[in-house]
C-alpha atoms as a PDB file:
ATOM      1  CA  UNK A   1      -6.321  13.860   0.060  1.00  0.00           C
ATOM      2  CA  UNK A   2      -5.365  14.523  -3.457  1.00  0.00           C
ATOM      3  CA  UNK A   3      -7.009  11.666  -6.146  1.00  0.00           C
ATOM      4  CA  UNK A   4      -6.279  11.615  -8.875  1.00  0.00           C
ATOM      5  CA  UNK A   5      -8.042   8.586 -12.100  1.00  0.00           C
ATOM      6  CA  UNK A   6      -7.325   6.840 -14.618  1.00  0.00           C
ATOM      7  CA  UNK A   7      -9.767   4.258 -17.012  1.00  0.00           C
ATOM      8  CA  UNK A   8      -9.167   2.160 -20.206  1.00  0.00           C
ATOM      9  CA  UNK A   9     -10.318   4.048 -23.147  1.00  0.00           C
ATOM     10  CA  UNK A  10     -13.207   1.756 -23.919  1.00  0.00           C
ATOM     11  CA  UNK A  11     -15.302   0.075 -20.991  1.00  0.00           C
ATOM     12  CA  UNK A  12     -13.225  -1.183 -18.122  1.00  0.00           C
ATOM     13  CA  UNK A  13     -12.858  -4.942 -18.230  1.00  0.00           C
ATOM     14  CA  UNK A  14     -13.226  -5.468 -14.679  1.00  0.00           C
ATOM     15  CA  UNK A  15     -16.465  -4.431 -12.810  1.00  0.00           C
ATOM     16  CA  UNK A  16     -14.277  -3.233  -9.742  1.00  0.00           C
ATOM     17  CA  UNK A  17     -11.702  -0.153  -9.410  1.00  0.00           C
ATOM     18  CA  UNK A  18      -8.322  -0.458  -7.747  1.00  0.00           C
ATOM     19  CA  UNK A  19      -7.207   2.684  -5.108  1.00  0.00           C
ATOM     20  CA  UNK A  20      -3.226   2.091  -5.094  1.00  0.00           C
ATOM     21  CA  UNK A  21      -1.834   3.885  -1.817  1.00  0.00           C
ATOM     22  CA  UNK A  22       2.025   4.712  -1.776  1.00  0.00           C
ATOM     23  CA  UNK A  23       3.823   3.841   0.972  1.00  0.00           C
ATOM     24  CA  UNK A  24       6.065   5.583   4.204  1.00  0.00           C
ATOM     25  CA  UNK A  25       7.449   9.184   2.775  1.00  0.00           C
ATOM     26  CA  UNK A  26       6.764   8.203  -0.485  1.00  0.00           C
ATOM     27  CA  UNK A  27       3.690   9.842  -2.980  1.00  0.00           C
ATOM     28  CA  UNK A  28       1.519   8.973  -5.721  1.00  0.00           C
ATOM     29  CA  UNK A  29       4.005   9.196  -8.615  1.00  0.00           C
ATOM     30  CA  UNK A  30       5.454   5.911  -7.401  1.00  0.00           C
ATOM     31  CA  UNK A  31       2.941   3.869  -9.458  1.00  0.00           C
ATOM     32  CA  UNK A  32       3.010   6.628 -11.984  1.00  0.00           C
ATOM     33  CA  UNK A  33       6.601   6.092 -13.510  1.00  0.00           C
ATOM     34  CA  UNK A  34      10.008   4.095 -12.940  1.00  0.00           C
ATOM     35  CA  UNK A  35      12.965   5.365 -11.447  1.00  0.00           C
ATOM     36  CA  UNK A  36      14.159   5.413 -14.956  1.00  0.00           C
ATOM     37  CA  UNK A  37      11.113   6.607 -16.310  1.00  0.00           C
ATOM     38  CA  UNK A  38       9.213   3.752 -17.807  1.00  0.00           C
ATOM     39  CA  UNK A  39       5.577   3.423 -16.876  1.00  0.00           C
ATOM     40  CA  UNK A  40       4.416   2.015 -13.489  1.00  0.00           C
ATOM     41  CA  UNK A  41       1.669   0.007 -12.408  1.00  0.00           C
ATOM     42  CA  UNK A  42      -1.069   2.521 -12.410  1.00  0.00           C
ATOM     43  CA  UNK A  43      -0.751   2.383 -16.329  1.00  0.00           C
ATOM     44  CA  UNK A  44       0.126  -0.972 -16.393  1.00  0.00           C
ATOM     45  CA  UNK A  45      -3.267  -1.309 -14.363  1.00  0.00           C
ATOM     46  CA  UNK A  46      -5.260   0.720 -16.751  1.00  0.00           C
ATOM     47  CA  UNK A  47      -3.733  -1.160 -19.893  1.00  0.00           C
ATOM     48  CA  UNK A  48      -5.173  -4.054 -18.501  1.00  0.00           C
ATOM     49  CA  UNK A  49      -8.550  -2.733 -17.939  1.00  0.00           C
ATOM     50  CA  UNK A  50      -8.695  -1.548 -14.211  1.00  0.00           C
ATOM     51  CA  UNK A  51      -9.719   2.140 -13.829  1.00  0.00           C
ATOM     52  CA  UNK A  52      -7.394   3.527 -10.581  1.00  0.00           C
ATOM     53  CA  UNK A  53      -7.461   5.430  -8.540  1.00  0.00           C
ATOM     54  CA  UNK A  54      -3.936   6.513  -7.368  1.00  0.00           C
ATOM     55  CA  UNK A  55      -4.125   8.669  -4.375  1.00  0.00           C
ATOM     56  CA  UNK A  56      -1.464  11.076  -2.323  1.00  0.00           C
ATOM     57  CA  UNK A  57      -2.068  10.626   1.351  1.00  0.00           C
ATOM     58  CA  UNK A  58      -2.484  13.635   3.407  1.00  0.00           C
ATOM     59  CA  UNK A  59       0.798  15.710   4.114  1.00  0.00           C
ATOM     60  CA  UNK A  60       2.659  13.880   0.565  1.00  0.00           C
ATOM     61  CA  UNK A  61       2.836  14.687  -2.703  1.00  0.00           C
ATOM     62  CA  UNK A  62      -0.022  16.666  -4.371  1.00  0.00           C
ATOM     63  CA  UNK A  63      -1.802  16.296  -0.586  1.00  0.00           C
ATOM     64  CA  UNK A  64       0.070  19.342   0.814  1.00  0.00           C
ATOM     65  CA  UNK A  65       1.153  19.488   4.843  1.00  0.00           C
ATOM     66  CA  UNK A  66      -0.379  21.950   6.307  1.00  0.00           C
ATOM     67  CA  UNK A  67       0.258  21.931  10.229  1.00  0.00           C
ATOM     68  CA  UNK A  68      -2.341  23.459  12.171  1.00  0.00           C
ATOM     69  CA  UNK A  69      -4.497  21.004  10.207  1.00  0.00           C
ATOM     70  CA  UNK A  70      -2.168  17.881  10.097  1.00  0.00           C
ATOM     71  CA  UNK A  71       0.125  18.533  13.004  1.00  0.00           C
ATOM     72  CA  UNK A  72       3.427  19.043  13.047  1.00  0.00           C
ATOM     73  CA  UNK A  73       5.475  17.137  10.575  1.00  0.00           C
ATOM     74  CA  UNK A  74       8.011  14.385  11.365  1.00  0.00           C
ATOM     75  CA  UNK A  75      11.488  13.541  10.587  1.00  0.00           C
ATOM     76  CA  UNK A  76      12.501  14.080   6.867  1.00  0.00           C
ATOM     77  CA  UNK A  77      13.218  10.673   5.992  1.00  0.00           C
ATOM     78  CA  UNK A  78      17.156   9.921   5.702  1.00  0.00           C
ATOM     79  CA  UNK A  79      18.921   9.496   2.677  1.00  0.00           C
ATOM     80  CA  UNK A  80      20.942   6.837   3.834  1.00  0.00           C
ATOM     81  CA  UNK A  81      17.615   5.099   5.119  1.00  0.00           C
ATOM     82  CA  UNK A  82      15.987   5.124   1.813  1.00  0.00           C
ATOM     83  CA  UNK A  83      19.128   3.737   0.476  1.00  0.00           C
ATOM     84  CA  UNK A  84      19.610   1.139   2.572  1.00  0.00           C
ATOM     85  CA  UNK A  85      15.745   0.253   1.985  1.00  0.00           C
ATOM     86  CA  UNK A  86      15.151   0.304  -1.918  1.00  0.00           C
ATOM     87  CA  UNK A  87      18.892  -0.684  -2.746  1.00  0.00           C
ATOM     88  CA  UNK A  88      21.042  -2.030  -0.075  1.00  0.00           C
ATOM     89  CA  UNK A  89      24.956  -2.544  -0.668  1.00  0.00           C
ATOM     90  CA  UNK A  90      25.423  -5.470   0.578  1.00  0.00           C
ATOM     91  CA  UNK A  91      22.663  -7.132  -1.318  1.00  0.00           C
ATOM     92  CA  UNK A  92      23.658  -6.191  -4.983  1.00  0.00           C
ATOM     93  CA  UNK A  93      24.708 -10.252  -5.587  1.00  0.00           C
ATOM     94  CA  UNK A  94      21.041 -11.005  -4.563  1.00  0.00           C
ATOM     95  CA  UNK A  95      18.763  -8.099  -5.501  1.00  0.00           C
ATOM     96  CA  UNK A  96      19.177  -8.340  -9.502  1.00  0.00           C
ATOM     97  CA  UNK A  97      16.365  -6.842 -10.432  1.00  0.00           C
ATOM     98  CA  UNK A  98      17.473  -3.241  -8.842  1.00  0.00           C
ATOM     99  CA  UNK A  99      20.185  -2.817 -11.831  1.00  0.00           C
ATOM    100  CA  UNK A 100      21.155   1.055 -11.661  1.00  0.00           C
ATOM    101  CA  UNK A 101      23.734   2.371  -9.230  1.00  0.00           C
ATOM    102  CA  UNK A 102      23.169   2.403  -5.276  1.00  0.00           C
ATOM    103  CA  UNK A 103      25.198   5.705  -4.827  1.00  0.00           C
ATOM    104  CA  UNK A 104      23.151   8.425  -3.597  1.00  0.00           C
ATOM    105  CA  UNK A 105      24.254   9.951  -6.579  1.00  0.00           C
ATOM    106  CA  UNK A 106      23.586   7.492  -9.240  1.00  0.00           C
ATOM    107  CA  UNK A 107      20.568   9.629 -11.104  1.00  0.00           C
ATOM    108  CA  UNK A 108      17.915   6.612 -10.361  1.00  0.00           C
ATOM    109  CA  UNK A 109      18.676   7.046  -6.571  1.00  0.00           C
ATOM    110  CA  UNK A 110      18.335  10.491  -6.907  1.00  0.00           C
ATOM    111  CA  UNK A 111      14.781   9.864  -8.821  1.00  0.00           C
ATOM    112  CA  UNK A 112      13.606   7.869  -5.879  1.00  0.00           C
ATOM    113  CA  UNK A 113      14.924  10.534  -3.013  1.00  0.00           C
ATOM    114  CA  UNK A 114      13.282  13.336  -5.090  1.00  0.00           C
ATOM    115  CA  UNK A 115      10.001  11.920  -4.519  1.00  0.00           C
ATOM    116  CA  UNK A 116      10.101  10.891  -0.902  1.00  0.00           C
ATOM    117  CA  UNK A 117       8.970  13.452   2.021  1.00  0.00           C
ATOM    118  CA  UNK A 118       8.184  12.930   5.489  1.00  0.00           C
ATOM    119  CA  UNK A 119       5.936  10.697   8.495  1.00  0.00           C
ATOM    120  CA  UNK A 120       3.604  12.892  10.129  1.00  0.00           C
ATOM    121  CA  UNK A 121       5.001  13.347  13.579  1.00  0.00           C
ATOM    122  CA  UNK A 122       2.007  11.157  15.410  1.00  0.00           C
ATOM    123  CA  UNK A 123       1.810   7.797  12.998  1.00  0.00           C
ATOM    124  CA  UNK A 124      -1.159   6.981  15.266  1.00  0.00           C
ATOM    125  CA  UNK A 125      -2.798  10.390  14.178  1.00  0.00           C
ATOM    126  CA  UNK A 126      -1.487   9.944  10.654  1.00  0.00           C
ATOM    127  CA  UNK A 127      -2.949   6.501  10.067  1.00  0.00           C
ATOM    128  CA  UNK A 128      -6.319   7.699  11.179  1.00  0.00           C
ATOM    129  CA  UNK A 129      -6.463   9.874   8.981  1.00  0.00           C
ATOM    130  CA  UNK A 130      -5.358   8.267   6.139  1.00  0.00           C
ATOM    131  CA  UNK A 131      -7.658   5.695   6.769  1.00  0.00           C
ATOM    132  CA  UNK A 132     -10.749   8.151   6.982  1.00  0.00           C
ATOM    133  CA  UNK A 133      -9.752   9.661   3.756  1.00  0.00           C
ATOM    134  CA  UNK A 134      -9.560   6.083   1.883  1.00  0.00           C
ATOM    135  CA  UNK A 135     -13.026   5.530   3.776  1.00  0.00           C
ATOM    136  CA  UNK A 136     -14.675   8.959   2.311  1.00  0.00           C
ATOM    137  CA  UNK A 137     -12.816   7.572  -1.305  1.00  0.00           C
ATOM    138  CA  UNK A 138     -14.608   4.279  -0.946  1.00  0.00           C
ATOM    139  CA  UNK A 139     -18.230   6.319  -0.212  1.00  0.00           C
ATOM    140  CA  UNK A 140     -17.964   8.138  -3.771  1.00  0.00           C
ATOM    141  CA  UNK A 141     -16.736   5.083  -5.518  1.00  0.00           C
ATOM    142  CA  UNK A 142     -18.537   2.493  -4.476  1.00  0.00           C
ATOM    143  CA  UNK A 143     -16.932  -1.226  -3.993  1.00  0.00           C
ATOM    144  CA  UNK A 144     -13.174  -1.230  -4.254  1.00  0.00           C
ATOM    145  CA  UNK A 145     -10.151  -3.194  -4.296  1.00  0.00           C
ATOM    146  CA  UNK A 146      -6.641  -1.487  -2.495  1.00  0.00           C
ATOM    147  CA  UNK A 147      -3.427  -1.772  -3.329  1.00  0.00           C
ATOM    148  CA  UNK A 148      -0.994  -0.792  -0.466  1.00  0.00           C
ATOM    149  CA  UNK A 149       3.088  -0.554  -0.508  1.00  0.00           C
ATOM    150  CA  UNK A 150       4.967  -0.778   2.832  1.00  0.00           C
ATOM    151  CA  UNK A 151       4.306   2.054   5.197  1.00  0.00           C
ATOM    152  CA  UNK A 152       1.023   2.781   3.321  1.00  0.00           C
ATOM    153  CA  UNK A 153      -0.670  -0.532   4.344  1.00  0.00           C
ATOM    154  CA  UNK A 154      -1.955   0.517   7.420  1.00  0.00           C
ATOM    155  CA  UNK A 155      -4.172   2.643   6.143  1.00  0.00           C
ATOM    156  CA  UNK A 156      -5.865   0.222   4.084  1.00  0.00           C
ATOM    157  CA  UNK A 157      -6.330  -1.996   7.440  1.00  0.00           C
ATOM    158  CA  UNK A 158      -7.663   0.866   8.844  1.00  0.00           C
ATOM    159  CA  UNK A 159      -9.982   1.713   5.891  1.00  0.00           C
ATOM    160  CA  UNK A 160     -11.603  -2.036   5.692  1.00  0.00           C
ATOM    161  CA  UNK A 161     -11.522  -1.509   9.231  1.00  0.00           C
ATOM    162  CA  UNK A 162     -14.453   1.747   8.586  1.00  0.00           C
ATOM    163  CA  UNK A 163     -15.813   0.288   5.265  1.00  0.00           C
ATOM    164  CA  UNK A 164     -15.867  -3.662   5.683  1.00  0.00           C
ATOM    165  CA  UNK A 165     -18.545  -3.643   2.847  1.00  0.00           C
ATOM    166  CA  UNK A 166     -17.023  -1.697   0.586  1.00  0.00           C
ATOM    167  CA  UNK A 167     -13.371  -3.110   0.263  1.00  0.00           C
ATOM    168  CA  UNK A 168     -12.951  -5.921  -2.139  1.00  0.00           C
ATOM    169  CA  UNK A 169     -10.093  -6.897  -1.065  1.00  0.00           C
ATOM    170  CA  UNK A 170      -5.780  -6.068  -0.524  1.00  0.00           C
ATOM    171  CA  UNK A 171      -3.191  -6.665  -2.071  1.00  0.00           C
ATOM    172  CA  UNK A 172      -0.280  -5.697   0.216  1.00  0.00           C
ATOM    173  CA  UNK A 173       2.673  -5.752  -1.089  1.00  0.00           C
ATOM    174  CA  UNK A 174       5.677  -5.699   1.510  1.00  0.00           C
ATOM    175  CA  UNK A 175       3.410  -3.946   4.109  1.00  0.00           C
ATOM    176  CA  UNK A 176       5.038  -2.182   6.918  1.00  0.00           C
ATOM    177  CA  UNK A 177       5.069  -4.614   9.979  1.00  0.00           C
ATOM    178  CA  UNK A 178       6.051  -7.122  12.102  1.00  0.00           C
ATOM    179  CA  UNK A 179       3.191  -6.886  14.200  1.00  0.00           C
ATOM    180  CA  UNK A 180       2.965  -4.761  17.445  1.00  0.00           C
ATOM    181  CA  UNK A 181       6.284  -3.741  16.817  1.00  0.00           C
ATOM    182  CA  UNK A 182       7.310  -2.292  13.178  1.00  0.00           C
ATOM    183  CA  UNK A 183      10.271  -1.281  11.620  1.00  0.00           C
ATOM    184  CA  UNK A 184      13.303   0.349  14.167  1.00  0.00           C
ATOM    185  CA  UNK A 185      12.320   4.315  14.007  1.00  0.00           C
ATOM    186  CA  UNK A 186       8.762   4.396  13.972  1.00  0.00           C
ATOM    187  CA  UNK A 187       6.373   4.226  16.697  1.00  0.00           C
ATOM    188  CA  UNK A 188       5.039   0.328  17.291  1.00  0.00           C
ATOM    189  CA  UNK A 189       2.024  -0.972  15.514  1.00  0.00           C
ATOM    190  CA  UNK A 190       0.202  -1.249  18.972  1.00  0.00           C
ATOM    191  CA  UNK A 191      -2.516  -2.976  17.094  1.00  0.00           C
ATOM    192  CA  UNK A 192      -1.039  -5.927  15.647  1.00  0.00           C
ATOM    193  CA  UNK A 193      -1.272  -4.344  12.017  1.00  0.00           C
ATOM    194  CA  UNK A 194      -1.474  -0.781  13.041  1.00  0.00           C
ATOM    195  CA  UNK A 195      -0.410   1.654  15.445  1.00  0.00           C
ATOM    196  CA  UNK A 196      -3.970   3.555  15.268  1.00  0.00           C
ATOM    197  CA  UNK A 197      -7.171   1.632  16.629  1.00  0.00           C
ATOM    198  CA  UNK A 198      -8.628  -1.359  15.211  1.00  0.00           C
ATOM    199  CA  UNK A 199     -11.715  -2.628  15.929  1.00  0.00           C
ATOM    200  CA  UNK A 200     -11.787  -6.935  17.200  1.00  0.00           C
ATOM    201  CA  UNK A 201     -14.073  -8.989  17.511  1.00  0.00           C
ATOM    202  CA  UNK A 202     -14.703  -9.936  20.638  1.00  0.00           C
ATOM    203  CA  UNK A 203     -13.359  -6.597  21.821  1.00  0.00           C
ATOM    204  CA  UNK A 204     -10.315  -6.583  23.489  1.00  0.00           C
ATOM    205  CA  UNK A 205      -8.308  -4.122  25.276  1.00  0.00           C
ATOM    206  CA  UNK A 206      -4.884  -3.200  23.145  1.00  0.00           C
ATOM    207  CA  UNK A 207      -2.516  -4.356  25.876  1.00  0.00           C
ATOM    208  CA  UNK A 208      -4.157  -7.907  25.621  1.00  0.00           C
ATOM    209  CA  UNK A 209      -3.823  -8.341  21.797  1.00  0.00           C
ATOM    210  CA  UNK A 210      -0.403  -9.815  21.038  1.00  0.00           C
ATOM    211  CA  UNK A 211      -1.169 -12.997  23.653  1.00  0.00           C
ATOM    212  CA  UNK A 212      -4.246 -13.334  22.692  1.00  0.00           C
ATOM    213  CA  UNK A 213      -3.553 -13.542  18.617  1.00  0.00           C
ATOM    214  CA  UNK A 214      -5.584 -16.580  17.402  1.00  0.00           C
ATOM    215  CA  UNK A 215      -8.964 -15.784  19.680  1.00  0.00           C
ATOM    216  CA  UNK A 216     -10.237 -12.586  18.243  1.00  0.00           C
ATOM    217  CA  UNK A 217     -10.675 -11.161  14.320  1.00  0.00           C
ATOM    218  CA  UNK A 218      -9.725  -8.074  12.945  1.00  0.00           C
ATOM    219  CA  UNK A 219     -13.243  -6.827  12.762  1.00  0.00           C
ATOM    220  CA  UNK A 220     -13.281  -5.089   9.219  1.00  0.00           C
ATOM    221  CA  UNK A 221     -10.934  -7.824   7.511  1.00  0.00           C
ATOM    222  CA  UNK A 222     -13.105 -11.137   8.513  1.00  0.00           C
ATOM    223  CA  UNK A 223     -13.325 -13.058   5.660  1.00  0.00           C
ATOM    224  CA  UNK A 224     -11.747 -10.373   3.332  1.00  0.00           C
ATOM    225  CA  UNK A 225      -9.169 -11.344   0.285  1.00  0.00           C
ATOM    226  CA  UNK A 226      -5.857 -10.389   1.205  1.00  0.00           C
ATOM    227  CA  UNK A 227      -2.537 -11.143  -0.902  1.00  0.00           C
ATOM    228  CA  UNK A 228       0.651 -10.385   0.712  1.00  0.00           C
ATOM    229  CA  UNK A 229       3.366  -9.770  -1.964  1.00  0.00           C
ATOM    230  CA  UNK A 230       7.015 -10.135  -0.929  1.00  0.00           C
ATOM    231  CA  UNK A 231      10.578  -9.917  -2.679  1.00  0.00           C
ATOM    232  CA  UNK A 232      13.335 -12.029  -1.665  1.00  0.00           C
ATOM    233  CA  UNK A 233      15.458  -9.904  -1.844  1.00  0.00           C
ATOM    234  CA  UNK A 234      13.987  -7.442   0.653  1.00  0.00           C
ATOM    235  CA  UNK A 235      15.239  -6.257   4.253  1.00  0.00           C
ATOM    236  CA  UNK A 236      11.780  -5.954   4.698  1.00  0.00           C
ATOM    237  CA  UNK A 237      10.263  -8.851   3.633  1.00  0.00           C
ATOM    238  CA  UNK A 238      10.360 -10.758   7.212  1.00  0.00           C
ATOM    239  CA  UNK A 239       8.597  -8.153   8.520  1.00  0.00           C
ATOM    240  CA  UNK A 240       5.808  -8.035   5.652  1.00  0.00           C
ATOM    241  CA  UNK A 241       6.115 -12.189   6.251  1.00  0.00           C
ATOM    242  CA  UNK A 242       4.893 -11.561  10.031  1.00  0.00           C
ATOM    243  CA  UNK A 243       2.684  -9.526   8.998  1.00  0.00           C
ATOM    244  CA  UNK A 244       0.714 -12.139   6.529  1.00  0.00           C
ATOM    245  CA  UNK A 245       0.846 -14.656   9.608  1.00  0.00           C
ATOM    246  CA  UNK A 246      -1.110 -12.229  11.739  1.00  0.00           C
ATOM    247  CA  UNK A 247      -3.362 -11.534   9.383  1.00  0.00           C
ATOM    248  CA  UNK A 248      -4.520 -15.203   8.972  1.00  0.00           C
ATOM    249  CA  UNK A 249      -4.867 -15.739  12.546  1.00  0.00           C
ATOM    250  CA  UNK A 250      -7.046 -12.630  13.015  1.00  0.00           C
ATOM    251  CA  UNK A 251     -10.129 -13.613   9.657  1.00  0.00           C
ATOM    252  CA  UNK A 252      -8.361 -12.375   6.891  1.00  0.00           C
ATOM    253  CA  UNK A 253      -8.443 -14.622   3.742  1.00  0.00           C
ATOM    254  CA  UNK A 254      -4.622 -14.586   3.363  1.00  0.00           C
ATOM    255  CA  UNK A 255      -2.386 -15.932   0.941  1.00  0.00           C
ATOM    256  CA  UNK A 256       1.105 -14.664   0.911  1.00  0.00           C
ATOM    257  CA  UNK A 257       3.127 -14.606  -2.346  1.00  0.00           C
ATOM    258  CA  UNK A 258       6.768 -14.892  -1.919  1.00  0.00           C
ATOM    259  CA  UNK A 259       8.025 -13.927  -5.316  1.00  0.00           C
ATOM    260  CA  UNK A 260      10.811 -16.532  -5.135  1.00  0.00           C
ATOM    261  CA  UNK A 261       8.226 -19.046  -5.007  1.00  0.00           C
ATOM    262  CA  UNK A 262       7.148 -18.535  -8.185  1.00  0.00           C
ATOM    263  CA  UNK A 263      10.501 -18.590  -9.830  1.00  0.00           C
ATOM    264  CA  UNK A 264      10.714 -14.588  -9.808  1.00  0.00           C
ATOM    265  CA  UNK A 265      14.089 -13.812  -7.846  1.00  0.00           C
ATOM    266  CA  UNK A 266      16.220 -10.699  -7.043  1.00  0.00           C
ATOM    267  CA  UNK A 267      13.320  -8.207  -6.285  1.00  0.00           C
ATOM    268  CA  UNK A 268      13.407  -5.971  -3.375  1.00  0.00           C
ATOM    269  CA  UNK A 269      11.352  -3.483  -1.196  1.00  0.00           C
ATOM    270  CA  UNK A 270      10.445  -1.502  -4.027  1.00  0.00           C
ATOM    271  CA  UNK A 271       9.399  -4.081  -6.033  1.00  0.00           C
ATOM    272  CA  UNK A 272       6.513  -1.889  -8.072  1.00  0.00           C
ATOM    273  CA  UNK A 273       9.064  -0.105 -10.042  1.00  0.00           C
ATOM    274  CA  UNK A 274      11.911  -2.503 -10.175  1.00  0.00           C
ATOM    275  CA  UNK A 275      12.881  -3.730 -13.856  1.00  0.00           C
ATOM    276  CA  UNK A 276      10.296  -6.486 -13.579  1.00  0.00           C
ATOM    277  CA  UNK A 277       7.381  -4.176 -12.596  1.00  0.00           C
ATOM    278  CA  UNK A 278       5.353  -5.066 -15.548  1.00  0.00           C
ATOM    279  CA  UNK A 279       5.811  -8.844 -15.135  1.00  0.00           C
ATOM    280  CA  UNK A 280       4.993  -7.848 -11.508  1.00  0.00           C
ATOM    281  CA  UNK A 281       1.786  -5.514 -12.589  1.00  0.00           C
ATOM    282  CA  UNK A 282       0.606  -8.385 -14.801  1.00  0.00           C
ATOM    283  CA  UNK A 283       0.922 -11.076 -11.418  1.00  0.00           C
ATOM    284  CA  UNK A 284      -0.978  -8.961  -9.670  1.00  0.00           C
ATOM    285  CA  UNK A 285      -3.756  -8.372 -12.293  1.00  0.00           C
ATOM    286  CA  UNK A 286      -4.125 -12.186 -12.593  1.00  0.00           C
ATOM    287  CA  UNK A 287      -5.264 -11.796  -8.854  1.00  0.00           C
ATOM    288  CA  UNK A 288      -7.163  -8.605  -9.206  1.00  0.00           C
ATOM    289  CA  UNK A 289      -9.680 -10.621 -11.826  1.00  0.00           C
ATOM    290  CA  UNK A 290      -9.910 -13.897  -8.990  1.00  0.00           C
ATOM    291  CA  UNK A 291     -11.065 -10.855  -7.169  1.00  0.00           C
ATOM    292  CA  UNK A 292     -13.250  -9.317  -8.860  1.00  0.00           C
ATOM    293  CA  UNK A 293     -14.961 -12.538  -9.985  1.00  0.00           C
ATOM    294  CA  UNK A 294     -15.760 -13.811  -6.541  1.00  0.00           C
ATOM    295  CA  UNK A 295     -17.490 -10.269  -5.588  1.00  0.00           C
ATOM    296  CA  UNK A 296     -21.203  -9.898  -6.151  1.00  0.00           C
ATOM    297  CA  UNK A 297     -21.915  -7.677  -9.287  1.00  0.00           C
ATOM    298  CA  UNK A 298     -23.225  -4.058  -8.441  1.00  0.00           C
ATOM    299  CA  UNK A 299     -24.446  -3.576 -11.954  1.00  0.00           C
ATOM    300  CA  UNK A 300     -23.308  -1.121 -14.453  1.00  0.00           C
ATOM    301  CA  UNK A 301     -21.655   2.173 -12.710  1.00  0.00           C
ATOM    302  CA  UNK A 302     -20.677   5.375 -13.931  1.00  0.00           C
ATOM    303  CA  UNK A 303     -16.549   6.041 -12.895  1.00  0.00           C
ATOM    304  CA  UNK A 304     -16.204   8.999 -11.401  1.00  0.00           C
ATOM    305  CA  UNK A 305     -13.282  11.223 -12.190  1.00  0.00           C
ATOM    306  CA  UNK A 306     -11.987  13.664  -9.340  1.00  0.00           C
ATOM    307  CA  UNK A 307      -8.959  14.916 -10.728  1.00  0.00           C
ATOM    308  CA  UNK A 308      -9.666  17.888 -11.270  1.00  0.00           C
ATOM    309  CA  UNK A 309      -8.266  21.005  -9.471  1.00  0.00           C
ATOM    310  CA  UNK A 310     -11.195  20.285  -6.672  1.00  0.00           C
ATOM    311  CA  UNK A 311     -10.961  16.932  -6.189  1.00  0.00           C
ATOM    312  CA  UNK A 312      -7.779  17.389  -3.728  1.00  0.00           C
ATOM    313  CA  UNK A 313     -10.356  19.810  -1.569  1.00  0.00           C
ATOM    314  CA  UNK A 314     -12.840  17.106  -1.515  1.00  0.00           C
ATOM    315  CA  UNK A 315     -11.679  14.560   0.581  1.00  0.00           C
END
């Protein structure tokens, strides 16, 4: 898994990184820069005094596929799909704060296609190891916070799941869900919040779990901060909505922002590089600090920097 970090000039202001994780077919360099090329939240994070860590999960971006190491590679994913996702036609009334064209054409559509790839074939697989890889992050790093987008929240589950002591907390914003079933094309999240294995607490065999929702915790999530961000303007966001419920009736500590709610309208799936991703960056930092200020200190720590031409090998 390629990693690649960032840190204020001077002394970080907050005593806890943030790991951002990209979503479905999508790669790092969507909290790099804008569709129209303005800077996104990984900077915005920094110039608020976060050092991040933005990663590329295995088989996307800078994390190349290779596979007879990752297995065989899924579906590329569908222009029309990511179209119909990030700027829907029949929502342009609604979703304001997507202002460029919705042609596949239109050069900020073609931005956005340019960077997506493809699933792994096996999302159970895929998750798993996505979630080791944010686990093996976490040991170098020390105490964390994640931020997830869509198809890329599983992995975060799955890596509080391995490193309950280790992840601050989540901020999820429009995570891939509803729960045990997912979005039409991919296979079902047989775990509630993930289609890989999650631990629960009392254990409970995975056919059992969706009547059983409200007697057993997500093991690694008991008790953990978790925000779940939607827009309301988003195909997704009932989905993502589900997905907050479930995570309140398995230990989380949920709260789940609904962007409308706080007088922010017209924002859609990809809400983190919309034209209000600053305002949005700036939100979420104002949660980041309640974060960070509720975690034990760990004393001073040194960042550590792996983006260097090895640090892609090392996870």
């Amino acid at each position: 898994m390629w990693v690649e970090w960032e840190a204020p000039a001077t002394t970080p202001a907050h005593p806890l990184p943030v790991i951002l994780v990209h979503g479905g077919g999508g790669q790092g360099t969507d909290w790099m820069i804008t569709p129209d090329g303005r800077p996104g939240w990984a900077p915005n994070l920094v110039d608020n005094g976060f050092e991040v860590y933005v990663v590329d999960r295995p088989g996307h971006g800078r994390s190349p596929n290779h596979p007879q190491v990752l297995g065989r590679p899924g579906a590329p994913f569908p222009a029309e799909a990511a179209s119909s996702l990030f700027a829907p036609s029949d929502a342009a009334d609604t979703h304001t704060r997507w202002p460029w064209g919705r042609s596949l054409s239109d050069p900020e559509m073609v931005a956005l296609r340019a960077s997506t790839g493809h699933l792994l074939a096996d999302l159970s697989e895929s998750q798993c190891l996505d979630g080791e890889r944010l686990a093996s992050l976490l040991d170098l790093v020390g105490p964390a916070i994640l931020i997830t987008h869509s198809a890329g929240a599983p992995s975060g589950w799955l890596a509080a799941d391995l490193r309950p002591d280790l992840v601050a907390g989540i901020l999820a914003v429009e995570p891939i869900g509803p729960p045990f079933a997912g979005p039409p094309g991919l296979a079902p999240l047989r775990y509630g919040l993930t289609a890989a294995p999650l631990r629960t607490d009392p254990p409970l065999p995975v056919t059992e779990l969706p009547a059983r929702v409200g007697e057993y915790c997500v093991s690694g999530l008991r008790g953990t901060p978790v925000r779940v961000v939607t827009g309301g303007a988003s195909p997704a966001a009932d989905g993502a909505r589900a997905i907050a419920a479930h995570l309140e009736a398995t230990g989380a500590d949920t709260d789940h922002l609904h962007l409308p709610d706080e007088g922010i309208d017209g924002n859609g799936h990809g809400l983190i590089f919309e034209s209000n991703s600053r305002e949005l960056a700036a939100l979420a930092t104002e949660w980041l600090t309640t974060v960070t200020q509720r975690t034990p200190s760990t004393g001073s720590r040194t960042p550590l920097s792996i983006a260097s031409n090895t640090g892609k090998d090392s996870l």
